[in-house]
PDB file of N, CA and C in Angstrom:
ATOM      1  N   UNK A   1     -56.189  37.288 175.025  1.00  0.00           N
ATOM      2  CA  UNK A   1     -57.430  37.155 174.276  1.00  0.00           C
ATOM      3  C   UNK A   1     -57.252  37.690 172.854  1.00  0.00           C
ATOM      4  N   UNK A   2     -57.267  38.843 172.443  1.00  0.00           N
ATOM      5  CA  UNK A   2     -57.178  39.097 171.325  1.00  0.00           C
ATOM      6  C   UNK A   2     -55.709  39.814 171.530  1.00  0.00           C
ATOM      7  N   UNK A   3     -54.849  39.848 169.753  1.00  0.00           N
ATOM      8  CA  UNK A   3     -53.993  40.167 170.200  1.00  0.00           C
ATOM      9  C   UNK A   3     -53.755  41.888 169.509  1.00  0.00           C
ATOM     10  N   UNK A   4     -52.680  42.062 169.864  1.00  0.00           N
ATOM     11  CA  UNK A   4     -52.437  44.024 170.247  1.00  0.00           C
ATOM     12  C   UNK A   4     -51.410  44.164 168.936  1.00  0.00           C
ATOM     13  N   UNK A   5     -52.007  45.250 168.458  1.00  0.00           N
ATOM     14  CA  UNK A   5     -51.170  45.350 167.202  1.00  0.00           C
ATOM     15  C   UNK A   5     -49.789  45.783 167.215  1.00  0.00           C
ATOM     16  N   UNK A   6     -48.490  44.969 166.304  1.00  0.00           N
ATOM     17  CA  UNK A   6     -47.163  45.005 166.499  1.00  0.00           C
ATOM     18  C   UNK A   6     -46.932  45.082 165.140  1.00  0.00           C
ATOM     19  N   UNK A   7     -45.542  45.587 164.695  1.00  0.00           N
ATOM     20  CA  UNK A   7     -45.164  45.378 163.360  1.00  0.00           C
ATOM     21  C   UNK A   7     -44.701  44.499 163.605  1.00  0.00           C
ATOM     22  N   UNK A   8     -44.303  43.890 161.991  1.00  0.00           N
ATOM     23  CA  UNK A   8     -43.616  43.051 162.160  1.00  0.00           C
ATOM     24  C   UNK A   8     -42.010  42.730 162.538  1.00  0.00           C
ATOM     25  N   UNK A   9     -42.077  41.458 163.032  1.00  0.00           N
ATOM     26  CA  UNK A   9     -40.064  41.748 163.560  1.00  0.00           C
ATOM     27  C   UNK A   9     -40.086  42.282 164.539  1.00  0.00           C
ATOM     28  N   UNK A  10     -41.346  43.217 165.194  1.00  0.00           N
ATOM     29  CA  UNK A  10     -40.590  44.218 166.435  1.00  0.00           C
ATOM     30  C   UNK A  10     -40.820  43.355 167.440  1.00  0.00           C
ATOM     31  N   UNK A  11     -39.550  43.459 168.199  1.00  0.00           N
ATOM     32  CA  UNK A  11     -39.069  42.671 169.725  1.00  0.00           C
ATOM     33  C   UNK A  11     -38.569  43.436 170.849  1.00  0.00           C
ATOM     34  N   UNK A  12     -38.542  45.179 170.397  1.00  0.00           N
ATOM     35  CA  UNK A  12     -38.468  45.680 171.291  1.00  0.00           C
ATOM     36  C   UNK A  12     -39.557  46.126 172.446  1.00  0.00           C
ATOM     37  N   UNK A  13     -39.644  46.191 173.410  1.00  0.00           N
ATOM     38  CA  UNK A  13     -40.901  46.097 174.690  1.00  0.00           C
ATOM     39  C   UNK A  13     -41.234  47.908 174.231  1.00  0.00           C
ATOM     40  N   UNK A  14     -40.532  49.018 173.934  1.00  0.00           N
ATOM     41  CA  UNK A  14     -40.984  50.062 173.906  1.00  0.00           C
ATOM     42  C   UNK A  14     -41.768  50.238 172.714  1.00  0.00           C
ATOM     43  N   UNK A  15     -41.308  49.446 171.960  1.00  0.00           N
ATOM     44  CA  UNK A  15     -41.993  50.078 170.744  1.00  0.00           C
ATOM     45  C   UNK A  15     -43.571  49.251 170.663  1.00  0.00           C
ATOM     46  N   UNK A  16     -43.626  48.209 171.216  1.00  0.00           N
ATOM     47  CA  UNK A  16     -44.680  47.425 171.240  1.00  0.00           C
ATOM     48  C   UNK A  16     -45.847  47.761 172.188  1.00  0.00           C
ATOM     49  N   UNK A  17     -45.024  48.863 173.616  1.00  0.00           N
ATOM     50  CA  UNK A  17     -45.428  49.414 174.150  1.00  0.00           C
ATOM     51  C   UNK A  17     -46.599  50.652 173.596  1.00  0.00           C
ATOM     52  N   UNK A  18     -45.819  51.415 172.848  1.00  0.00           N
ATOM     53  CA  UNK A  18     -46.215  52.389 172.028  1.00  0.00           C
ATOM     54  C   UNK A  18     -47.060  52.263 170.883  1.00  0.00           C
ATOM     55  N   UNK A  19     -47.099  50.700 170.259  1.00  0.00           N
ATOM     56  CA  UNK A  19     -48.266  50.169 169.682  1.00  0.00           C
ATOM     57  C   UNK A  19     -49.351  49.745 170.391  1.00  0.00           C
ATOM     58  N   UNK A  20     -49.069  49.177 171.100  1.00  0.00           N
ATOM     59  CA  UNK A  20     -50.329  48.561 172.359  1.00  0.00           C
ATOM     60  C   UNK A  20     -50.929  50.323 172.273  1.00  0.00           C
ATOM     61  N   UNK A  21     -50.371  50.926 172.770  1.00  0.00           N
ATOM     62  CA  UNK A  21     -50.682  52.710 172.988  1.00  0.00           C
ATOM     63  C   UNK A  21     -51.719  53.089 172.232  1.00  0.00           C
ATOM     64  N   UNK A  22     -51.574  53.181 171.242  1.00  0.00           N
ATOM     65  CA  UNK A  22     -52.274  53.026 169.780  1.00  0.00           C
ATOM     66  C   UNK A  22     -52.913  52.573 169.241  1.00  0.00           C
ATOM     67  N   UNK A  23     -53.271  51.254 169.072  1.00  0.00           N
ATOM     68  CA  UNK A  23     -54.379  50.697 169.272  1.00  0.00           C
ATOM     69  C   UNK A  23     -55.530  50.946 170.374  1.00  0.00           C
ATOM     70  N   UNK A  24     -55.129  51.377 171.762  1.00  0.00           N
ATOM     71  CA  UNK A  24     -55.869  51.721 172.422  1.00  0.00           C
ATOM     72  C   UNK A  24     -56.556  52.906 172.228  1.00  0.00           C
ATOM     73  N   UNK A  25     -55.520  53.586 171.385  1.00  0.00           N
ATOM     74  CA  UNK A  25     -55.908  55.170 171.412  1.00  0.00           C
ATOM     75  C   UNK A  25     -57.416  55.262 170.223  1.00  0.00           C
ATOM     76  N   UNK A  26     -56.986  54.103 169.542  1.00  0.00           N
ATOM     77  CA  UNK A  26     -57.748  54.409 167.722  1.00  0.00           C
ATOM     78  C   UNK A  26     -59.049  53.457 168.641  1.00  0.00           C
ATOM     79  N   UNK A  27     -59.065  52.636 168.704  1.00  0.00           N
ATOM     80  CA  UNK A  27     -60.371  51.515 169.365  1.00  0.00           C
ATOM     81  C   UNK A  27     -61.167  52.675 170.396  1.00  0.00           C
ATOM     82  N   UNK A  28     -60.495  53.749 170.863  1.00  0.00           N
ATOM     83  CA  UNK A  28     -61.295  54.726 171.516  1.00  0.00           C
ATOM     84  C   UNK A  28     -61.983  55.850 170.348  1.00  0.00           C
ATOM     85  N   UNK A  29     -60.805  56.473 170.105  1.00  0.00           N
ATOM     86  CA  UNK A  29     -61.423  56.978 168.837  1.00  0.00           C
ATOM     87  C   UNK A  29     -62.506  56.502 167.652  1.00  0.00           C
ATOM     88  N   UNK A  30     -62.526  55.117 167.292  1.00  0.00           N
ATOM     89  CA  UNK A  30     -64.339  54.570 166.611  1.00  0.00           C
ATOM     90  C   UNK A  30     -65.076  53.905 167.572  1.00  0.00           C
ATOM     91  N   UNK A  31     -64.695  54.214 168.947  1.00  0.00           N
ATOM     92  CA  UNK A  31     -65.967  53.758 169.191  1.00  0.00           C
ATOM     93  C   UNK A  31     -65.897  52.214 170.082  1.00  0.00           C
ATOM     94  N   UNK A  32     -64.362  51.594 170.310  1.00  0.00           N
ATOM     95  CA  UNK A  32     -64.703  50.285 169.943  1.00  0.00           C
ATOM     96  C   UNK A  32     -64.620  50.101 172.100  1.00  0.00           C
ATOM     97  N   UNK A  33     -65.383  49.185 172.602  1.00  0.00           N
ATOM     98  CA  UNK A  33     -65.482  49.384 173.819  1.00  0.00           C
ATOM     99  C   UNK A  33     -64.503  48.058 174.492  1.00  0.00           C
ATOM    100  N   UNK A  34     -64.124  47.378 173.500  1.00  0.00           N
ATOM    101  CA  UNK A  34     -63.661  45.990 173.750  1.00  0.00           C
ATOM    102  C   UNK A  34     -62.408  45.691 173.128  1.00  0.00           C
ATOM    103  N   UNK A  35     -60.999  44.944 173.416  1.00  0.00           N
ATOM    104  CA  UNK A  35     -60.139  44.776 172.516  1.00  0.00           C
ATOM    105  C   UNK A  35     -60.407  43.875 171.304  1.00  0.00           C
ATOM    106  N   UNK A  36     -59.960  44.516 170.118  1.00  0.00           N
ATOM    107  CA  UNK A  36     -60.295  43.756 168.873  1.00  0.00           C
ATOM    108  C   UNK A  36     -59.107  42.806 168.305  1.00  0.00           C
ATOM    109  N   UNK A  37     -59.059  42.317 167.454  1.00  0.00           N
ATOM    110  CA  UNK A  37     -57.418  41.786 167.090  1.00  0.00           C
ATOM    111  C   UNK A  37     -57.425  42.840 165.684  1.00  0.00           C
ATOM    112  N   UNK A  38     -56.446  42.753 165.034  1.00  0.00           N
ATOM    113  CA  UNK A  38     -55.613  43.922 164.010  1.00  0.00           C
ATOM    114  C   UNK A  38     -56.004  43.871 162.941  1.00  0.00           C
ATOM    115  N   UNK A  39     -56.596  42.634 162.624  1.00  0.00           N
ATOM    116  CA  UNK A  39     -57.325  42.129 161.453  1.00  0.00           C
ATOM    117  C   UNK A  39     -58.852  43.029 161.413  1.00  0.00           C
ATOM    118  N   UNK A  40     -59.525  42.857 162.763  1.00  0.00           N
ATOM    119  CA  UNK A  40     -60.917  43.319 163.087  1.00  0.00           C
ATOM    120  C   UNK A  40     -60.790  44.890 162.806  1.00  0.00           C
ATOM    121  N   UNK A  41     -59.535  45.337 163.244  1.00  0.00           N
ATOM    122  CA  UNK A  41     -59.304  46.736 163.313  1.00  0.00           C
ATOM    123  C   UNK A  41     -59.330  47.543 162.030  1.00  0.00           C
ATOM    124  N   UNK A  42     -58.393  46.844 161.112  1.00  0.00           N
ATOM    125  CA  UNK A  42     -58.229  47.081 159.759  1.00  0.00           C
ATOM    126  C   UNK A  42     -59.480  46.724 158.668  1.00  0.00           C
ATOM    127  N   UNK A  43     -60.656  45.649 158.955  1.00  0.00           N
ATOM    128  CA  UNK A  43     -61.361  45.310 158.462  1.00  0.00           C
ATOM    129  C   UNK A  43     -62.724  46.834 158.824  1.00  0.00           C
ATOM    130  N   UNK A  44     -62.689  47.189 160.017  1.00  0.00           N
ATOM    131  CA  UNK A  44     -63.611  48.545 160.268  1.00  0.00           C
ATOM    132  C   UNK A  44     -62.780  49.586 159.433  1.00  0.00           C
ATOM    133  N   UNK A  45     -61.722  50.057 159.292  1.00  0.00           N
ATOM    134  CA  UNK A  45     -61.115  51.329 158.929  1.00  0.00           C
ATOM    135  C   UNK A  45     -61.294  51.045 157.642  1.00  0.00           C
ATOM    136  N   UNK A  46     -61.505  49.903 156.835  1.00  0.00           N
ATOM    137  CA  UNK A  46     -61.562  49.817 155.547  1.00  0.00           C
ATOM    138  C   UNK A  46     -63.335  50.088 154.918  1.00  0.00           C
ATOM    139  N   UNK A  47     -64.079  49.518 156.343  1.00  0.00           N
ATOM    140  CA  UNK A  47     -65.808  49.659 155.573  1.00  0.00           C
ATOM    141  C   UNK A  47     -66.140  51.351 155.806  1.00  0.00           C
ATOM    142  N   UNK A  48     -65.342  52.077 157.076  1.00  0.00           N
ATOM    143  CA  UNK A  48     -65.423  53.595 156.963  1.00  0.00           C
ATOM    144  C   UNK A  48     -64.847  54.196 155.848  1.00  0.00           C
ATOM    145  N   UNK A  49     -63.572  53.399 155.178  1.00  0.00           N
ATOM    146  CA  UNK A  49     -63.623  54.270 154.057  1.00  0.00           C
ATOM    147  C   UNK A  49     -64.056  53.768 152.822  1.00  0.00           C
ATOM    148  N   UNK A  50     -64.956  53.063 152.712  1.00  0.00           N
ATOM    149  CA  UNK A  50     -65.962  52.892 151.727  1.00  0.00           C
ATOM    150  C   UNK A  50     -67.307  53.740 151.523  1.00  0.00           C
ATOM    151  N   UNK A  51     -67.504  53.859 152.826  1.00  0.00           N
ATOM    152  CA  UNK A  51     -68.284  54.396 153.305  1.00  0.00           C
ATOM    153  C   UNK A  51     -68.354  55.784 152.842  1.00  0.00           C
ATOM    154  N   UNK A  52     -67.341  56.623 153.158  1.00  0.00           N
ATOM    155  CA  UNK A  52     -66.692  57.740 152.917  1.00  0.00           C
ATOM    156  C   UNK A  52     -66.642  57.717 151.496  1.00  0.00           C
ATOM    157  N   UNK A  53     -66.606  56.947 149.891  1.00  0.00           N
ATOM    158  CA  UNK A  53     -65.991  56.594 149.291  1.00  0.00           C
ATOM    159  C   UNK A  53     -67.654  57.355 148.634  1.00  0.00           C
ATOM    160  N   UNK A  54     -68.084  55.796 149.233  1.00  0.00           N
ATOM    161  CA  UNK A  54     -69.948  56.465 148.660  1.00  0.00           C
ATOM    162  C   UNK A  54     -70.357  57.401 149.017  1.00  0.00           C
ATOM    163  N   UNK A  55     -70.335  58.161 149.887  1.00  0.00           N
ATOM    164  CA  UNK A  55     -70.757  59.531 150.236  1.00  0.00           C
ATOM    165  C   UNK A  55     -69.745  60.578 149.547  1.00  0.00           C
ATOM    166  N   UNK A  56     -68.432  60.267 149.488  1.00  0.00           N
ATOM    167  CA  UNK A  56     -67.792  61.935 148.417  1.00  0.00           C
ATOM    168  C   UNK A  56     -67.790  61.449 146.994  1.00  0.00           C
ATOM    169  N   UNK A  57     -67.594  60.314 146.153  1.00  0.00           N
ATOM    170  CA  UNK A  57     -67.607  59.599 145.229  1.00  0.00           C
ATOM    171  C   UNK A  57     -68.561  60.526 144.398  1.00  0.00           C
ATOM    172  N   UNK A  58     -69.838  59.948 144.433  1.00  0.00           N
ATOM    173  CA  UNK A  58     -70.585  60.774 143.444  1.00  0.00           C
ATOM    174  C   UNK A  58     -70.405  62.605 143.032  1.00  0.00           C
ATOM    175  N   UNK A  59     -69.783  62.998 144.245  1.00  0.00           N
ATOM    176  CA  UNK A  59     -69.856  64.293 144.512  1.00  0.00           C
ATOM    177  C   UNK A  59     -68.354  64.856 143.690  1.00  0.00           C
ATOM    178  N   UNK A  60     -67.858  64.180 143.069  1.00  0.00           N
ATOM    179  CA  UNK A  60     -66.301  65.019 142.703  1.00  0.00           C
ATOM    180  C   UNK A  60     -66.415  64.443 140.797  1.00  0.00           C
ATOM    181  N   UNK A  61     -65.933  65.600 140.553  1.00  0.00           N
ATOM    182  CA  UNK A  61     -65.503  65.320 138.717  1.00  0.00           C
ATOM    183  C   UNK A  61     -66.519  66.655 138.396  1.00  0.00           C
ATOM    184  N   UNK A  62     -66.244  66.384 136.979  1.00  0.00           N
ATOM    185  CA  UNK A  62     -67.235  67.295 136.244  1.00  0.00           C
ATOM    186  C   UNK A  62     -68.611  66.919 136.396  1.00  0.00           C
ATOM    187  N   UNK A  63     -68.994  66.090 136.813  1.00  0.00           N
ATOM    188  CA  UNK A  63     -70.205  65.445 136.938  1.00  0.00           C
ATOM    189  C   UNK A  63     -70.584  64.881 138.023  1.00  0.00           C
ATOM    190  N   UNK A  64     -69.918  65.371 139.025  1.00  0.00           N
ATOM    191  CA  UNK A  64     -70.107  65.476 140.228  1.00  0.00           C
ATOM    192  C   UNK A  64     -71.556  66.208 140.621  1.00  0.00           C
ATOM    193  N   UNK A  65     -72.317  65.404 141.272  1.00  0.00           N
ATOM    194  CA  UNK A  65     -74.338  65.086 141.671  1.00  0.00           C
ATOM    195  C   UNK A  65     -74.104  66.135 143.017  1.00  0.00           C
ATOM    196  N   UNK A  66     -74.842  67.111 143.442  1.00  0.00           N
ATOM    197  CA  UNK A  66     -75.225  67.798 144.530  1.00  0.00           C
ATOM    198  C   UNK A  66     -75.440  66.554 145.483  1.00  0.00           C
ATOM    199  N   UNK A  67     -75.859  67.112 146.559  1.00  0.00           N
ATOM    200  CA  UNK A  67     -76.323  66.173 147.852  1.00  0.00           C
ATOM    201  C   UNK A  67     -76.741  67.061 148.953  1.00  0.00           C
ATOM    202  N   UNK A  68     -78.020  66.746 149.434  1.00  0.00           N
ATOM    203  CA  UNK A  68     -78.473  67.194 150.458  1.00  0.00           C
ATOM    204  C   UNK A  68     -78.381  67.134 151.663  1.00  0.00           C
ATOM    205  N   UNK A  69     -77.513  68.309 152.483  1.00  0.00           N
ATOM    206  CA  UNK A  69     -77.293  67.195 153.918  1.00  0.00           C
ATOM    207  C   UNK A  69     -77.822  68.298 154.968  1.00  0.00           C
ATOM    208  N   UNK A  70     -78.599  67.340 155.760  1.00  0.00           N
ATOM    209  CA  UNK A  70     -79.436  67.795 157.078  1.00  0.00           C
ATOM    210  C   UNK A  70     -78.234  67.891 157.666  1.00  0.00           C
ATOM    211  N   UNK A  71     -77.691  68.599 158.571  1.00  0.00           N
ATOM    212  CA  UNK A  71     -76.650  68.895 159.931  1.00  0.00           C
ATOM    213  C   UNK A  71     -77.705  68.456 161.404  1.00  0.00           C
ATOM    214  N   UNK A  72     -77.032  67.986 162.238  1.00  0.00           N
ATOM    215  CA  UNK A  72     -77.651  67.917 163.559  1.00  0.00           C
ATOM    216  C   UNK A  72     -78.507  68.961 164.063  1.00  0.00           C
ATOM    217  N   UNK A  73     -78.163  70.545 163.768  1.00  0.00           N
ATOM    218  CA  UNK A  73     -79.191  71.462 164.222  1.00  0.00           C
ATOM    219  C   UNK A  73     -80.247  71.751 163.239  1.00  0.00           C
ATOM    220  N   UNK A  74     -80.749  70.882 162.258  1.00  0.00           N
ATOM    221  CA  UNK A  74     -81.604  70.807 161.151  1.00  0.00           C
ATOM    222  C   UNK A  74     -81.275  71.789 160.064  1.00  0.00           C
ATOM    223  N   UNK A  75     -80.384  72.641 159.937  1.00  0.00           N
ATOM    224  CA  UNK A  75     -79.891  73.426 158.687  1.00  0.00           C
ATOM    225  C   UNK A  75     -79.643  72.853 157.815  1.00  0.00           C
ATOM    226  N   UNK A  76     -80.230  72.590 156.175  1.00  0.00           N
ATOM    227  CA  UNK A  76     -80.052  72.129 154.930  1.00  0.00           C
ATOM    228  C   UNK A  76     -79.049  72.802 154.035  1.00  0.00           C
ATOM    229  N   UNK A  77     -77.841  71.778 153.456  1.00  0.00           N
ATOM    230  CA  UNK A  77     -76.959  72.086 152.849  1.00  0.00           C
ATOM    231  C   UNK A  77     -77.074  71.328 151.367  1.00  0.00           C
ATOM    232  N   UNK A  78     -76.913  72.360 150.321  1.00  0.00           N
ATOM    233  CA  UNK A  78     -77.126  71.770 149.036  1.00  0.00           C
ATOM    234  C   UNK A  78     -76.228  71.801 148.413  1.00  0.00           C
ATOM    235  N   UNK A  79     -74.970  70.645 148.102  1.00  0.00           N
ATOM    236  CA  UNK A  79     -73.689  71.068 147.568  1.00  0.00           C
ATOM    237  C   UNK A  79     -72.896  69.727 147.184  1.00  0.00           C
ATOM    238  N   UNK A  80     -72.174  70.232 146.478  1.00  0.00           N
ATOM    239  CA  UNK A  80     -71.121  69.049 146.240  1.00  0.00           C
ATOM    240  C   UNK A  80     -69.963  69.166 146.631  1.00  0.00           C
ATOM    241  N   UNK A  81     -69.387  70.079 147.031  1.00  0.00           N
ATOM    242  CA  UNK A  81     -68.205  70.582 147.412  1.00  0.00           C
ATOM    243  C   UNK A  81     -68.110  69.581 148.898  1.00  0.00           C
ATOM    244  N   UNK A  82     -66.343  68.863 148.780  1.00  0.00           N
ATOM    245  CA  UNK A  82     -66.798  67.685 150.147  1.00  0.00           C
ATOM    246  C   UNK A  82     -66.152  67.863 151.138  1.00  0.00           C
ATOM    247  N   UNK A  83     -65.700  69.389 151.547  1.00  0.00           N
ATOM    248  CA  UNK A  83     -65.394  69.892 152.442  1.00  0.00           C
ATOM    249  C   UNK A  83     -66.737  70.652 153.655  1.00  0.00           C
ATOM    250  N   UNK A  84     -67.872  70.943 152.356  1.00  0.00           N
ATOM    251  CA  UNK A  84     -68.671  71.436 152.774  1.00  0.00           C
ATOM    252  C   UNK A  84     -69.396  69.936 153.857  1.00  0.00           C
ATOM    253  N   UNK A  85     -69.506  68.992 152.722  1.00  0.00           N
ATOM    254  CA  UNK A  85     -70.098  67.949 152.789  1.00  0.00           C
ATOM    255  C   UNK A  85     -69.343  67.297 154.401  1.00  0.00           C
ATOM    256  N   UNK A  86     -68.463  67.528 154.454  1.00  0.00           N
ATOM    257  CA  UNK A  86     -67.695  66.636 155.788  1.00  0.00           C
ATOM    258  C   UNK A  86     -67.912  67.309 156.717  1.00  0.00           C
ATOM    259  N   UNK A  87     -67.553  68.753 156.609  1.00  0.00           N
ATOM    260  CA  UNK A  87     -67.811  69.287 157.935  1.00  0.00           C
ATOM    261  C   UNK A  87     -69.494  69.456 158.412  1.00  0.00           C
ATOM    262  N   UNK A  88     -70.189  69.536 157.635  1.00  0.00           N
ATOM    263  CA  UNK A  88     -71.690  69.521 158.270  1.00  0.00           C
ATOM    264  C   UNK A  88     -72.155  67.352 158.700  1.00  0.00           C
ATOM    265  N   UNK A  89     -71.736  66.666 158.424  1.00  0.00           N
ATOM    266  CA  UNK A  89     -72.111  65.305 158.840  1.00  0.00           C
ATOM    267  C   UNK A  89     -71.494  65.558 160.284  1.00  0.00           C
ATOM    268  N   UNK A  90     -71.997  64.815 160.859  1.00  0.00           N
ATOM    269  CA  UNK A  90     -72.247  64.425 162.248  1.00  0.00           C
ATOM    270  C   UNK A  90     -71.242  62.980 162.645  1.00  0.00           C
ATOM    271  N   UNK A  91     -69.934  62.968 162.359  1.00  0.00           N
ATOM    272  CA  UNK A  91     -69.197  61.629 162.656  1.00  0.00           C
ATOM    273  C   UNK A  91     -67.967  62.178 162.878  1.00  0.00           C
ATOM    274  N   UNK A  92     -67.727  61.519 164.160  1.00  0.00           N
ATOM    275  CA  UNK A  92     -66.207  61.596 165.014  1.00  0.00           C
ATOM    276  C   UNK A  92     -65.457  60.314 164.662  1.00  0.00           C
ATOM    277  N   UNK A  93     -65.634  59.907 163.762  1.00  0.00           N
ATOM    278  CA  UNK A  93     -64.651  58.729 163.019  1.00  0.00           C
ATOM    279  C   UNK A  93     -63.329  59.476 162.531  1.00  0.00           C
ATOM    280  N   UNK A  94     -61.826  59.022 163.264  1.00  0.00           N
ATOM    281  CA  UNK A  94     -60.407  59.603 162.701  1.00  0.00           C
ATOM    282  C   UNK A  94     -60.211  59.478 161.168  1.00  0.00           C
ATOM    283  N   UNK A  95     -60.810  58.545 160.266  1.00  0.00           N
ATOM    284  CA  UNK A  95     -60.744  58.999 158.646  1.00  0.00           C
ATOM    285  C   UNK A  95     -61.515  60.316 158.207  1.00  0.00           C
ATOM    286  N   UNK A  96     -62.370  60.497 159.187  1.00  0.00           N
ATOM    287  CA  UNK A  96     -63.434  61.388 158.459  1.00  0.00           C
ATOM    288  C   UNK A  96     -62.728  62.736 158.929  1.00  0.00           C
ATOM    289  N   UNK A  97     -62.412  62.624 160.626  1.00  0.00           N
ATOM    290  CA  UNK A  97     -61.649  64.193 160.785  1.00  0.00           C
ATOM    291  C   UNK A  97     -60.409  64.448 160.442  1.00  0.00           C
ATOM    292  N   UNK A  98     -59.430  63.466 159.604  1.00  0.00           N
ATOM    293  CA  UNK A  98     -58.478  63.863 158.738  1.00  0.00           C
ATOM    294  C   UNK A  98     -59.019  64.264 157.654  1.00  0.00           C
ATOM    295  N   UNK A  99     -60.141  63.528 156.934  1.00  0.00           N
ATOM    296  CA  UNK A  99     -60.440  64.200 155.306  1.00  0.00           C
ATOM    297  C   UNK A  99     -61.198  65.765 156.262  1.00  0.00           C
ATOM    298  N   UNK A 100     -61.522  66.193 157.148  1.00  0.00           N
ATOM    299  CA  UNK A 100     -61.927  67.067 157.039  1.00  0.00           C
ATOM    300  C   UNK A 100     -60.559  68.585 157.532  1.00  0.00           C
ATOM    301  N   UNK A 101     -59.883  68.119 158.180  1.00  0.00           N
ATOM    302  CA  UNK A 101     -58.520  68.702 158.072  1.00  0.00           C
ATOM    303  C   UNK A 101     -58.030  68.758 157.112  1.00  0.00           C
ATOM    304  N   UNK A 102     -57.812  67.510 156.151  1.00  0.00           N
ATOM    305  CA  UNK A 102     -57.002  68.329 154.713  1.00  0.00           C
ATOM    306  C   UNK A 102     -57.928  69.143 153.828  1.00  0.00           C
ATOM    307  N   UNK A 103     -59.128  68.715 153.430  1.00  0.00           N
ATOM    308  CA  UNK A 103     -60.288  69.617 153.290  1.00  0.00           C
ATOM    309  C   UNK A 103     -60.270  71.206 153.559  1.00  0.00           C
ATOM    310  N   UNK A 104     -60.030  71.429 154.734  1.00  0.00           N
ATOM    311  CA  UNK A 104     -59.330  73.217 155.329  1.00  0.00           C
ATOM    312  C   UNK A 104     -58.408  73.155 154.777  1.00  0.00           C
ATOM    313  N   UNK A 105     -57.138  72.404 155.261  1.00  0.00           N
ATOM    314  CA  UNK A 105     -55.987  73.073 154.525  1.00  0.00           C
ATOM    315  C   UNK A 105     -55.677  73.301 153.516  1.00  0.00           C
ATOM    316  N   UNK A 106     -56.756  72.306 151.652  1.00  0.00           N
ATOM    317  CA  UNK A 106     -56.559  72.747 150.526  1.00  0.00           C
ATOM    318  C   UNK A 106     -57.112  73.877 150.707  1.00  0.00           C
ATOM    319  N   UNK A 107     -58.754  74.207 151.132  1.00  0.00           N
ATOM    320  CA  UNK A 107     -59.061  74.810 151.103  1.00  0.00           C
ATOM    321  C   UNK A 107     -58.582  76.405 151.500  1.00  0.00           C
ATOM    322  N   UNK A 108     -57.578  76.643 152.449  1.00  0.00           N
ATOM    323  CA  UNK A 108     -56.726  77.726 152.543  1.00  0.00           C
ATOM    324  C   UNK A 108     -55.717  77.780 151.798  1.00  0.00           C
ATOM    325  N   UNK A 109     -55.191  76.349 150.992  1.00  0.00           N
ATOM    326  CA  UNK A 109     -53.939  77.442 150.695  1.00  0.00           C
ATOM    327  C   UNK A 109     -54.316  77.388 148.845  1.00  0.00           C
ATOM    328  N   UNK A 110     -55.401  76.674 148.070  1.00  0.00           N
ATOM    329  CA  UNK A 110     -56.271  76.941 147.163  1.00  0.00           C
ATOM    330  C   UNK A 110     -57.200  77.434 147.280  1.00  0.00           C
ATOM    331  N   UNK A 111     -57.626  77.923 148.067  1.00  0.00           N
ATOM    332  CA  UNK A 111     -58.843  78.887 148.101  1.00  0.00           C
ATOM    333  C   UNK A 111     -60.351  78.611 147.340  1.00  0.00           C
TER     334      UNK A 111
END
């Protein structure tokens, strides 16, 4: 039905194995309940990081705009800083909990 993401050229069964793997793993990780084809896959990871794009976008430069963000337990955060900004939103999307991992780690080793 739809097909399972491969690089290209690869003809080996393990490694295709280990992609099939992967795809399964990420289609769990956003959410997706159904197999997609690679195109569908790449076409979602691209509107999350647009998404992402408009929400830290305004917020970085010298002229970087505050933003108000409600958290799930109703606590109001007023900031531009988009570490602050990531970790209080409410989304288990894998782009968002990598920007929020490197987010800590500038944040520890720039302070």
């Amino acid at each position: 039905m739809a097909s399972e993401l491969k690089t290209p050229g690869s003809t080996n069964p393990e490694s295709q194995d280990g992609m099939a793997k992967l795809a399964r793993t990420i289609r769990d990780k956003i959410l997706i309940d159904e197999p997609v084809k690679e195109e569908e896959l790449i076409d979602q990871l691209e509107r999350a990081a647009i998404e992402i794009d408009e929400l830290l976008g305004s917020s970085l430069g010298p002229k970087g705009m505050n933003k108000i963000i409600v958290n799930p337990v109703g606590d109001i955060f007023v900031t531009s800083d988009g570490k602050v900004i990531l970790k209080e939103i409410d989304v288990l999307h894998p782009i968002v909990t990598s920007l929020k991992k490197l987010a800590e780690s500038m944040d520890k080793a720039c302070g």
